[in-house]
Protein backbone atom coordinates (compact mmCIF):
# COMPACT_ATOMS: atom_id res chain seq x y z
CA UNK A 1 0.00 0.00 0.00
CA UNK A 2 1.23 3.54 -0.81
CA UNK A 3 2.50 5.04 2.50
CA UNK A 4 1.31 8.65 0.73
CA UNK A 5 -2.47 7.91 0.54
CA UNK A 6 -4.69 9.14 2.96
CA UNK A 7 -6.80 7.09 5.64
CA UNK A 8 -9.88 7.55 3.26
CA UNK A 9 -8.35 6.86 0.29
CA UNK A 10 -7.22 3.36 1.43
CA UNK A 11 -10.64 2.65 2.99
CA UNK A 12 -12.18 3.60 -0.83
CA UNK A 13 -9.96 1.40 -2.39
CA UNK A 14 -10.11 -1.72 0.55
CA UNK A 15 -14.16 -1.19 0.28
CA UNK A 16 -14.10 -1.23 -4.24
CA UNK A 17 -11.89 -4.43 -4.30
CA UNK A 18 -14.22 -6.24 -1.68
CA UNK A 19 -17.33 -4.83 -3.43
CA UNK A 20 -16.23 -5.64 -6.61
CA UNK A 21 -15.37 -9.04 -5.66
CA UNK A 22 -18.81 -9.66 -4.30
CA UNK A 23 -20.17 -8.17 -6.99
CA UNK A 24 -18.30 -10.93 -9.60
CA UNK A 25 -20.37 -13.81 -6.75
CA UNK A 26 -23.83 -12.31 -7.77
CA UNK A 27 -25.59 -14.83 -9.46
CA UNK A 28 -28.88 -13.25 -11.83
CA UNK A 29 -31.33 -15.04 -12.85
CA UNK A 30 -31.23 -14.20 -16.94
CA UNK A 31 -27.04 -15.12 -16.26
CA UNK A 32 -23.99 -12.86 -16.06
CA UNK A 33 -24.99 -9.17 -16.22
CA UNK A 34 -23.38 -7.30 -18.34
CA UNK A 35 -21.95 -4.59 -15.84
CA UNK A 36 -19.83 -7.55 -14.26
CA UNK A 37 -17.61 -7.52 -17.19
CA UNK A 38 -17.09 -3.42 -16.69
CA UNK A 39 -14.92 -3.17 -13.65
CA UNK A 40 -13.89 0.85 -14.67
CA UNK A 41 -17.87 1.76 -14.82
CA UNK A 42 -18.06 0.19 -11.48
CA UNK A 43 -15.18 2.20 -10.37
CA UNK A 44 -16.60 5.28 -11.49
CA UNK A 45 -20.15 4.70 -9.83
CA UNK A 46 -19.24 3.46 -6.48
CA UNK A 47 -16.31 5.53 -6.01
CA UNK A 48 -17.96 8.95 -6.65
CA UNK A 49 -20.27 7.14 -3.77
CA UNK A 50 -17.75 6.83 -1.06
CA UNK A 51 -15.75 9.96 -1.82
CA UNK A 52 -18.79 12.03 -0.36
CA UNK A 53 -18.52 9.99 2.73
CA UNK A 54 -16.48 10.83 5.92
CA UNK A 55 -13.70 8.24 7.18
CA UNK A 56 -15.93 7.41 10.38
CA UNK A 57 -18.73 5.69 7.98
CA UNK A 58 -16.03 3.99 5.68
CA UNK A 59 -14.14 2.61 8.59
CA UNK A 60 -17.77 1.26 9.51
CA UNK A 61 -19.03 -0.08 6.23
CA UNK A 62 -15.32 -1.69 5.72
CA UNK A 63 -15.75 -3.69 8.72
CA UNK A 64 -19.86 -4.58 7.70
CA UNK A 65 -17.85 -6.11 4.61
CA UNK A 66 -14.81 -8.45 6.39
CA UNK A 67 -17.34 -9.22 8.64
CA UNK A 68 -19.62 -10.52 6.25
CA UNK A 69 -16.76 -12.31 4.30
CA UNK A 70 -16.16 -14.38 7.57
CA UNK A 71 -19.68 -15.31 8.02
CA UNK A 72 -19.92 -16.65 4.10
CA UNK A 73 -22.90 -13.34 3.35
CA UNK A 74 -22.29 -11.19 -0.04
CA UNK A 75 -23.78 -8.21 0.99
CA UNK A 76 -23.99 -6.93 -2.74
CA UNK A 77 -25.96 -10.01 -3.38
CA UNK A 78 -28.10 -9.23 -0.67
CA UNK A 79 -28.22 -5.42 -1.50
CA UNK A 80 -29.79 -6.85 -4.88
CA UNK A 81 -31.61 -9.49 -3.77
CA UNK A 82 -33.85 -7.19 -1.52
CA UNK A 83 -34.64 -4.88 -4.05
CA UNK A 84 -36.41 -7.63 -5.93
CA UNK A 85 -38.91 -6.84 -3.60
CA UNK A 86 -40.06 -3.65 -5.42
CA UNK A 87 -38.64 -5.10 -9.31
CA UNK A 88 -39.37 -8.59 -8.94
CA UNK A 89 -42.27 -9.25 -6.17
CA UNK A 90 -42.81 -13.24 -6.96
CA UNK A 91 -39.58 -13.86 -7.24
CA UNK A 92 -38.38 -11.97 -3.68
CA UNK A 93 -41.35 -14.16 -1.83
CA UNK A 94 -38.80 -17.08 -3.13
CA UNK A 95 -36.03 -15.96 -1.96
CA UNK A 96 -36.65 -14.05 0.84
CA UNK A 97 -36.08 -16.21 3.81
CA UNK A 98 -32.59 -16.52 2.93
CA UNK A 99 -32.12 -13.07 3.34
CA UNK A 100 -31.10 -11.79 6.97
CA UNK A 101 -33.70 -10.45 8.90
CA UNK A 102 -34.24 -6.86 9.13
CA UNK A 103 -35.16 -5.06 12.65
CA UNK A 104 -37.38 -2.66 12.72
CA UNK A 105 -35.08 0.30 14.08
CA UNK A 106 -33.24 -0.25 11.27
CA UNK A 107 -36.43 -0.51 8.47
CA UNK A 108 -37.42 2.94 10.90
CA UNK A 109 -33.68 4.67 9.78
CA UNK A 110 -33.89 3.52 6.48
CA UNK A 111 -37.57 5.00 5.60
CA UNK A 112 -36.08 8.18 7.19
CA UNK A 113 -32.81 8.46 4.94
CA UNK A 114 -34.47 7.45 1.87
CA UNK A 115 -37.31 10.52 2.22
CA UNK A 116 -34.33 13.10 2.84
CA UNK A 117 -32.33 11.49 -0.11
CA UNK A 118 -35.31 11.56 -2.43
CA UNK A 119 -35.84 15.44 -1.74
CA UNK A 120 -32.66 15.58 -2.79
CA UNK A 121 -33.09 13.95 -6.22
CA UNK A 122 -36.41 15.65 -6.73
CA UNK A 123 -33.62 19.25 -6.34
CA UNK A 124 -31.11 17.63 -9.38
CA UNK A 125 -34.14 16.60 -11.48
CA UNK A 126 -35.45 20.12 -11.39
CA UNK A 127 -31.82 21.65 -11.79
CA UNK A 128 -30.60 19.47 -14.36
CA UNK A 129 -33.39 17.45 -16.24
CA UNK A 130 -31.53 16.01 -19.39
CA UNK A 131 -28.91 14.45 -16.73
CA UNK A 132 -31.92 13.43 -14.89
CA UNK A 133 -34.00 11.69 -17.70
CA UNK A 134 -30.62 9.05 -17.96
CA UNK A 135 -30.64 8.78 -14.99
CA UNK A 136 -32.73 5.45 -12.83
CA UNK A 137 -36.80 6.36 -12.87
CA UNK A 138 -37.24 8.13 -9.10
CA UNK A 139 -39.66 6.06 -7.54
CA UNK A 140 -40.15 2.31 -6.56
CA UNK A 141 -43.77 2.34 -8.40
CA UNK A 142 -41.85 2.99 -12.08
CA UNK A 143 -39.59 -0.44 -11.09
CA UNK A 144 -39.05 -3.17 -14.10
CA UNK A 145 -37.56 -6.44 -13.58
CA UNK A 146 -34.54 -5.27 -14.96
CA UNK A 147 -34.77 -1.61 -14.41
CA UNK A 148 -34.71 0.04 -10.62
CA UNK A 149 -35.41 3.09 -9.26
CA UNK A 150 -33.12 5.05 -7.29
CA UNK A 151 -35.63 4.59 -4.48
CA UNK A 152 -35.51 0.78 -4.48
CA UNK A 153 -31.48 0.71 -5.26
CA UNK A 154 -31.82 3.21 -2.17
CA UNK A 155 -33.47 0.86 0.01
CA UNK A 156 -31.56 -2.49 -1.08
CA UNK A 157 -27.74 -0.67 -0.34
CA UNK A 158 -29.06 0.68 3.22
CA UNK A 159 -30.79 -2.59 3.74
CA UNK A 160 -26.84 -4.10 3.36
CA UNK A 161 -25.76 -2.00 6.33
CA UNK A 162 -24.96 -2.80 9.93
CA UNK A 163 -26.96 -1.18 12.38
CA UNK A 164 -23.84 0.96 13.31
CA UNK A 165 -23.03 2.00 9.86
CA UNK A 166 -26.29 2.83 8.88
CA UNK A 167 -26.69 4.90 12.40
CA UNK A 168 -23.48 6.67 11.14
CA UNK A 169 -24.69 7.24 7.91
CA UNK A 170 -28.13 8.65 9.12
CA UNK A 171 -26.37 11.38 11.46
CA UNK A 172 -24.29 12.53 8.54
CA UNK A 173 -27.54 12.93 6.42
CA UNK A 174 -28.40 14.85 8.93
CA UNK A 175 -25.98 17.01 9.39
CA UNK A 176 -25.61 17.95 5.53
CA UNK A 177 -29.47 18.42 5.84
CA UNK A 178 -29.03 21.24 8.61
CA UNK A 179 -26.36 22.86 6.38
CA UNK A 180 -28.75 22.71 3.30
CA UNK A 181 -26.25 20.71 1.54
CA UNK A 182 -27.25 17.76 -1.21
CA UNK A 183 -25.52 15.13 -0.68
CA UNK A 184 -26.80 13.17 -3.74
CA UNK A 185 -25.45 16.35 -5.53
CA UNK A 186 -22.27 15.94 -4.80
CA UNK A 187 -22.37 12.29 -6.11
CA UNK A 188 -23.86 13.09 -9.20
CA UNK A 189 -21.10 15.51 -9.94
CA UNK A 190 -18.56 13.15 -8.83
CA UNK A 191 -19.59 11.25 -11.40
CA UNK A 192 -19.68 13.32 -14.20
CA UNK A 193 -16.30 14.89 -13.40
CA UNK A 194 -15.22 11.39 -14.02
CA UNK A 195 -16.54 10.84 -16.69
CA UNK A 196 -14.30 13.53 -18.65
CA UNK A 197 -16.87 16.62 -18.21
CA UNK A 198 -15.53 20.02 -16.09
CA UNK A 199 -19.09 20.44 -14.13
CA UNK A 200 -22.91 19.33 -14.16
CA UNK A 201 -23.32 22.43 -16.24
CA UNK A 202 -21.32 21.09 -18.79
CA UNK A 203 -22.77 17.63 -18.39
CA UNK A 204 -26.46 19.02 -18.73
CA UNK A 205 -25.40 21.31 -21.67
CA UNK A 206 -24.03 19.10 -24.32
CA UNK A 207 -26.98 16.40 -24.30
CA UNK A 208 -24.92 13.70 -24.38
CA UNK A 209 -24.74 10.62 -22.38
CA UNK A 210 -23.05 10.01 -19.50
């Protein structure tokens, strides 16, 4: 490991290479997906993710992931797998006693991130509509099979927390709430600043995709 990279920086890359591992275990039911074959897209998305995040909730989710590991779970499978309960309703009463069980605090924390999160969507939809409309659909109610909302990818990638991690991850939602900051913002623009663009306004202005 580089002795010149910061704390986050090696929690970012410790959390991709786990992720990405457990995302190469997750078995679909039409076969191999075709973002498992695309690990620099996956780099991209999930790294403009945990770049918004503070070291305290990486240090957290890091350890939800060994921990997991140890006990045999693939929390990306699981992340997925629970979101099949929005996409793919006959299928998740299958498969859905294999999943851990959720407690209620934690369904009570999630429902309460996800509104806050959404608002904040709703902000970059009105802001920037032509990133928007390639974007997921909002809402849980617009879910396909093979197409999810950011509310339902929301909900399955919270679900995947520990308690403590999600607890973490509440109180800095929080916090950037009482500072009338968007959090989802920032990821967006993470994202398209990887992607080769100088800002959103950029992004938004040459109708391209991203």
């Amino acid at each position: 490991m580089d002795r010149n990279i910061t704390k986050k920086e090696s929690y970012i890359r410790q959390i991709l290479k786990r992720e990405w591992e457990f995302f190469q275990q997750v078995h679909h039911t039409e076969g191999r997906a075709e973002c498992q074959n695309n690990p620099a897209e996956f780099e991209i998305m999930r790294r403009s993710q945990w770049e918004t995040l503070p070291c305290e909730i990486l240090e957290s989710y890091l350890e939800d992931l060994i921990l997991a590991k140890h006990k045999n779970q693939n929390l990306v499978q699981d992340k997925y797998a629970r979101m099949m309960e929005f996409s793919s309703p006959k299928e998740f009463e299958l498969i859905k006693s294999y999943l851990p069980e959720i407690s209620l605090e934690k369904k009570e924390i999630i429902k309460k991130i996800v509104k806050i999160y959404l608002k904040w969507e709703l902000e970059i939809i009105e802001k920037y509509p032509h990133l928007a409309s390639k974007a997921r659909p909002l809402y849980s109610k617009d879910d396909t099979p093979n197409y999810t909302s950011i509310e339902t990818y929301l909900k399955g990638e919270l679900a995947s927390y520990s308690l403590k991690t999600l607890k973490l991850y509440y109180n800095f939602i929080l916090e950037y709430l009482n500072q009338n900051k968007n959090l989802a913002l920032e990821n967006i623009q993470n994202i398209v600043l990887k992607k080769g663009f100088s800002s959103l306004e950029e992004a938004e202005n040459i109708k391209t995709e991203i």
